[in-house]
Protein backbone atom coordinates (compact mmCIF):
# COMPACT_ATOMS: atom_id res chain seq x y z
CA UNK A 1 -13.05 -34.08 -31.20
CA UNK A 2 -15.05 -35.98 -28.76
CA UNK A 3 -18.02 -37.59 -29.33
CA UNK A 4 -21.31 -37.95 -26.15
CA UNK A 5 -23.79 -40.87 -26.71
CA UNK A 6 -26.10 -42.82 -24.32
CA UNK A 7 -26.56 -46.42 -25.01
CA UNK A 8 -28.12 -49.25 -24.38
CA UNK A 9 -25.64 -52.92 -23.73
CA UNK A 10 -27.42 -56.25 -23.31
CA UNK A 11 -26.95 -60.28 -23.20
CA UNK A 12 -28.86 -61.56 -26.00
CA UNK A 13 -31.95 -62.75 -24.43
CA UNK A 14 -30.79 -61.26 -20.88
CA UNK A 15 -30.40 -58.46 -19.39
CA UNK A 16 -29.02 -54.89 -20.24
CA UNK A 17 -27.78 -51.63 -19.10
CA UNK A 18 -28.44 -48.26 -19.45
CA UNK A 19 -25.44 -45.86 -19.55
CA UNK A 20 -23.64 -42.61 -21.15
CA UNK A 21 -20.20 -42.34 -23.34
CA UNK A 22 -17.70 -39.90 -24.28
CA UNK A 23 -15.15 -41.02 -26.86
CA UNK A 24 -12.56 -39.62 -29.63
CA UNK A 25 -13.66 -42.12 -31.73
CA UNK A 26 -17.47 -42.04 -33.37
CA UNK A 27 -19.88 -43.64 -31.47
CA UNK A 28 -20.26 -46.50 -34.11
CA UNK A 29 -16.46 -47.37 -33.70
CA UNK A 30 -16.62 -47.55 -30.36
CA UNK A 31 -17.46 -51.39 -30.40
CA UNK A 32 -15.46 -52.89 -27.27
CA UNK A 33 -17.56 -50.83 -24.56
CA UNK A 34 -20.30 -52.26 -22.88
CA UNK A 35 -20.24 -50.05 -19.57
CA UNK A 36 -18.90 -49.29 -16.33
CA UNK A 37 -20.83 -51.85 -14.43
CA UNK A 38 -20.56 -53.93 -11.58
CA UNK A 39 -22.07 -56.60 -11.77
CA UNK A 40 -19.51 -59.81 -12.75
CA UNK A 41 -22.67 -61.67 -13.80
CA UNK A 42 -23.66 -59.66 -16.41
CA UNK A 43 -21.80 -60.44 -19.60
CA UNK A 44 -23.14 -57.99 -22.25
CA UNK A 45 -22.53 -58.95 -25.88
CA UNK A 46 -24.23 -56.16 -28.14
CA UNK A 47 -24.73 -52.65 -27.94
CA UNK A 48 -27.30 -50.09 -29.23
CA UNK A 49 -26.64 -46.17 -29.59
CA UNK A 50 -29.97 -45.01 -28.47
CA UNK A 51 -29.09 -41.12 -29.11
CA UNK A 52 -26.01 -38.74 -29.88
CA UNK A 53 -25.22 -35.49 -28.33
CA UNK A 54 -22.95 -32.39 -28.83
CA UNK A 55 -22.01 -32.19 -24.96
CA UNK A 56 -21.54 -34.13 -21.71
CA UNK A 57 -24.45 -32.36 -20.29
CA UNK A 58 -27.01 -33.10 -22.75
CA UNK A 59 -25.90 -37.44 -22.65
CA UNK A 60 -26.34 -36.47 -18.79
CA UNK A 61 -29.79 -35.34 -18.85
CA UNK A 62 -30.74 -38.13 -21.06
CA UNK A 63 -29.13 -40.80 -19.81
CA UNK A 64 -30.74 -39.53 -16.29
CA UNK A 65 -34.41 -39.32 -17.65
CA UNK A 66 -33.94 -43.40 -19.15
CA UNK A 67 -32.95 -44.15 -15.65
CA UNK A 68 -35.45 -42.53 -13.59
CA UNK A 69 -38.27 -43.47 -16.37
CA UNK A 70 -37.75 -47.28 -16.22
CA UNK A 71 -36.57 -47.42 -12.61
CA UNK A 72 -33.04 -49.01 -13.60
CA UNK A 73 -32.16 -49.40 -9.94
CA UNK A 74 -35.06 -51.49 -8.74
CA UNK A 75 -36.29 -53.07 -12.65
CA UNK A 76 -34.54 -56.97 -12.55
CA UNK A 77 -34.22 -56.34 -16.22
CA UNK A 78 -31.54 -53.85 -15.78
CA UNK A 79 -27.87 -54.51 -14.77
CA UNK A 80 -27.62 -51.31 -13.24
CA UNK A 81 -27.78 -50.61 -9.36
CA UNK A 82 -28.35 -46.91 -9.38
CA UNK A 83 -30.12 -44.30 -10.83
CA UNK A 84 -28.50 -41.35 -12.05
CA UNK A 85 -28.86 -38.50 -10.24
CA UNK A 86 -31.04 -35.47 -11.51
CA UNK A 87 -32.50 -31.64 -10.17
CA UNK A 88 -35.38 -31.45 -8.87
CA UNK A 89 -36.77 -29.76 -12.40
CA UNK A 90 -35.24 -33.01 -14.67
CA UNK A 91 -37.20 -35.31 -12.07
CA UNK A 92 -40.69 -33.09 -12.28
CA UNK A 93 -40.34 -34.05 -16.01
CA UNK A 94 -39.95 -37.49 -15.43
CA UNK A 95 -42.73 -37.29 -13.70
CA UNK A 96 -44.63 -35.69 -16.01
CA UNK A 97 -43.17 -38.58 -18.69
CA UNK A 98 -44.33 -41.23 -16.60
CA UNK A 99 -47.87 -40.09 -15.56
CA UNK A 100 -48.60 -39.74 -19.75
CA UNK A 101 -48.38 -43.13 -20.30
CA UNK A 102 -52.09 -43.87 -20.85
CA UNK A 103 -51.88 -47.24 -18.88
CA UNK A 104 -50.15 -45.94 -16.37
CA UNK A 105 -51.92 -42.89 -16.29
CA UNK A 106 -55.62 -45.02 -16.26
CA UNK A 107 -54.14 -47.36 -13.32
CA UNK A 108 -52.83 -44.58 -11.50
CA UNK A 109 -56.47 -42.26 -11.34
CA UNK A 110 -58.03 -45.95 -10.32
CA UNK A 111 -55.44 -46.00 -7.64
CA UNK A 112 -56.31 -42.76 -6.41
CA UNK A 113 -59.82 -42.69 -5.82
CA UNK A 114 -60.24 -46.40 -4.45
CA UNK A 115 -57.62 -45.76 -1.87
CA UNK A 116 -57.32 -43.73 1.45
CA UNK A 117 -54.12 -42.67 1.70
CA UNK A 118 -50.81 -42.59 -0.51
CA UNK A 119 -49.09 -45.08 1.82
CA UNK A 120 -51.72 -47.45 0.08
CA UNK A 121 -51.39 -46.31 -3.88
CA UNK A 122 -47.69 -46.71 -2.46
CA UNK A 123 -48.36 -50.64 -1.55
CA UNK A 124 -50.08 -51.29 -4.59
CA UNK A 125 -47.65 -49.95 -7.12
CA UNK A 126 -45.30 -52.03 -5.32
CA UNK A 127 -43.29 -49.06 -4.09
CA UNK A 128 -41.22 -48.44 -0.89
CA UNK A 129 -42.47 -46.02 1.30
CA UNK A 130 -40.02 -43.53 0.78
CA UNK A 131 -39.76 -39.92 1.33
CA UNK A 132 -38.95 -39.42 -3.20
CA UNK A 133 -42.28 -41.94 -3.59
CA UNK A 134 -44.52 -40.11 -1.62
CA UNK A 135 -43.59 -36.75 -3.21
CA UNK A 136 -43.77 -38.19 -6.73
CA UNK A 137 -47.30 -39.33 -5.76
CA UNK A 138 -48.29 -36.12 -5.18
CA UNK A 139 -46.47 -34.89 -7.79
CA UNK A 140 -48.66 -36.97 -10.52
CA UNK A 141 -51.87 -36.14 -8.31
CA UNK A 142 -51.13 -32.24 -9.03
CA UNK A 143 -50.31 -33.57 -12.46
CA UNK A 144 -53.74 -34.90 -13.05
CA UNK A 145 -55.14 -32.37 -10.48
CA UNK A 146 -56.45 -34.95 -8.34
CA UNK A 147 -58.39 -34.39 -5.50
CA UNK A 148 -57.61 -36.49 -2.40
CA UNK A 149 -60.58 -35.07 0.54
CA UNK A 150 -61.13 -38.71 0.85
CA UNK A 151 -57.48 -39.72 2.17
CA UNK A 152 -57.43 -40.32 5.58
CA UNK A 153 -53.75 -41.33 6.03
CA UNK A 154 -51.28 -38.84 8.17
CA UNK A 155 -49.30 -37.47 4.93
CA UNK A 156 -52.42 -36.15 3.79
CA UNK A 157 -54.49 -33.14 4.60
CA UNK A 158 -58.40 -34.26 4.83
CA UNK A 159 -60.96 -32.66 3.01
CA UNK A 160 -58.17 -30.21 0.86
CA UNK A 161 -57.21 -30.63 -2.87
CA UNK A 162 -53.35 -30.84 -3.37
CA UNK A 163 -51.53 -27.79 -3.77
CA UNK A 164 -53.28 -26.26 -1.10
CA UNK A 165 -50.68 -23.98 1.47
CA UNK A 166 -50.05 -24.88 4.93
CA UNK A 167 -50.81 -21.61 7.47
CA UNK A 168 -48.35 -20.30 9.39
CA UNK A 169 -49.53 -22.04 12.32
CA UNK A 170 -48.77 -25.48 10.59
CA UNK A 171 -45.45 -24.07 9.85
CA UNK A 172 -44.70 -23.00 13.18
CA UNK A 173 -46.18 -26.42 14.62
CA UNK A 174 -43.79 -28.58 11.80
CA UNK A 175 -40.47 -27.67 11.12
CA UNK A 176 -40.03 -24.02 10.86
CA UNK A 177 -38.87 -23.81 13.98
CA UNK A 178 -35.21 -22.43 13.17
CA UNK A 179 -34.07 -18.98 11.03
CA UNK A 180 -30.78 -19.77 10.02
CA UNK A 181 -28.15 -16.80 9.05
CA UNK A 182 -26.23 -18.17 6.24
CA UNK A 183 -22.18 -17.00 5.17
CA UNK A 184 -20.76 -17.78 1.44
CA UNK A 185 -17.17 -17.94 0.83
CA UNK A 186 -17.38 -13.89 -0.46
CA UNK A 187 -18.60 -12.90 2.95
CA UNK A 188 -22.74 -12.34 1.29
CA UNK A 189 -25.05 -13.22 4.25
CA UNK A 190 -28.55 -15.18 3.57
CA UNK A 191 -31.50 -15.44 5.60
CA UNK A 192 -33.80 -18.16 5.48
CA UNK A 193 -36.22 -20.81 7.47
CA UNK A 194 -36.14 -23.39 5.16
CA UNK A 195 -32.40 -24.60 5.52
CA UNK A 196 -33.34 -27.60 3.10
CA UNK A 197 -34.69 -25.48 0.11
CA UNK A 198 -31.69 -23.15 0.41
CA UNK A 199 -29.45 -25.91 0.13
CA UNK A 200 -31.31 -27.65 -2.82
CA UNK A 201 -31.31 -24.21 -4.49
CA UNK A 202 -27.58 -23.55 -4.26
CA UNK A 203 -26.62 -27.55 -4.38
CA UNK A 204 -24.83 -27.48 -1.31
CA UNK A 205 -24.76 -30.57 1.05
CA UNK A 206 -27.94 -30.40 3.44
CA UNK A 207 -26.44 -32.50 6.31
CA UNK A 208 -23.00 -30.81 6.06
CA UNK A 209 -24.49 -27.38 6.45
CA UNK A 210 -27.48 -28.50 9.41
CA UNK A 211 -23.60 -29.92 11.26
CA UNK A 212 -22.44 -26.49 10.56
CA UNK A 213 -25.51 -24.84 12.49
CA UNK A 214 -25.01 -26.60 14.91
CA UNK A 215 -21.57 -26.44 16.02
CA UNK A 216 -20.62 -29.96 15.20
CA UNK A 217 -18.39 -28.29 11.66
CA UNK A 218 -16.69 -25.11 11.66
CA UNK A 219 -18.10 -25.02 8.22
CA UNK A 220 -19.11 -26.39 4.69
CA UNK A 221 -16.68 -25.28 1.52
CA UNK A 222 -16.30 -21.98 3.86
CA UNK A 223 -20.26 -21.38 3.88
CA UNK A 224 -21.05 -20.74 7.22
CA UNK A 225 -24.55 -21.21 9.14
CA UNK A 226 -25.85 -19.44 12.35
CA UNK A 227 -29.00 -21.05 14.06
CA UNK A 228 -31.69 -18.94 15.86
CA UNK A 229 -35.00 -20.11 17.57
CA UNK A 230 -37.62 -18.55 15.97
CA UNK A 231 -39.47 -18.10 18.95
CA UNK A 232 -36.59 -16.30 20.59
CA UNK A 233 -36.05 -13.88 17.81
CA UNK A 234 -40.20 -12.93 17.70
């Protein structure tokens, strides 16, 4: 019988590391294991079992939601140099974790209404401006419900609340420009103009599928993708 556990390894009065285990042996037992780091620097000593599970998927999840909620990849506390990857649903809960710390929570409406634009929240949480950061800003502003009229910055829409649609003139000025005519291995056929979402939805590789439409791959896993104008097709 195996046994699924996320733990936490550390130097005594260092660093530590975040990670998930599967063993045959109980978790307790398993007393040699530190993780699959690496970093040659970090020496762990000790070990903590932070929570058991009765599947790989569950340790996953978990192990995911410790990584994304202290920021393992960028925190100098932590030995580890990524964080584990989760769905878009898993990271709306992290999210939702974060933004319920009261101090955070308190810092982060403060943030909001003395600055213009999320690029500046961004600088002052000390956060890259990345395309994940600025969504989970807006994320916790919908969280809170927020209003941001005030922003003036470009990834904001003045005087609207958050959550607010985009016309169809927006869409057709950004990047709904393309209707794509999508082929799964069992010969179903998809339509869609949001090539992103539909790859999100049905995990496939974005840029693998965006070659396919445009000639540069015969195609991804046998999905195939035909590209259309959607002016042309109007």
């Amino acid at each position: 019988m195996k046994h699924f556990y996320v733990y936490y390894s550390y130097e005594e009065y260092g660093r530590g590391y975040i990670g998930k285990r599967e063993c045959i042996c109980t978790p307790e037992e398993d007393i040699k294991y530190f993780g699959s780091f690496e970093d040659k620097t970090f020496k762990p000593t000790q070990k903590i079992i932070l929570e058991t599970f009765n599947n790989r998927k569950e340790a996953y999840i978990a192990e995911s939601k410790l990584h994304h909620f202290y920021d393992v990849k960028h925190n100098p506390h932590f030995a580890n140099r990524a964080n584990q990857y989760l769905n878009r649903n898993d990271l709306f809960k992290i999210k939702e974790l974060k933004i319920n710390d009261i101090k955070f929570k308190t810092n982060f409406v403060r943030l909001v209404k003395e600055s213009t634009s999320i690029r500046q929240i961004l600088l002052k949480l000390n956060l890259k401006e990345t395309g994940g950061n600025y969504e989970s800003i807006h994320s916790w502003m919908k969280l809170l419900n927020l209003d941001n009229s005030h922003f003036t910055g470009q990834r904001c829409n003045k005087n609207k609340k958050l959550g607010d649609r985009i016309t169809e003139e927006q869409k057709e000025k950004s990047h709904y420009k393309y209707f794509y005519t999508i082929t799964n291995p069992s010969g179903e056929t998809f339509k869609t103009n949001n090539l992103n979402r539909f790859c999100r939805e049905n995990n496939l590789n974005r840029r693998n599928m965006w070659m396919v439409s445009v000639n540069r791959l015969k195609h991804n896993k046998n999905w195939k993708v035909y590209r259309e104008d959607i002016k042309s097709i109007k």
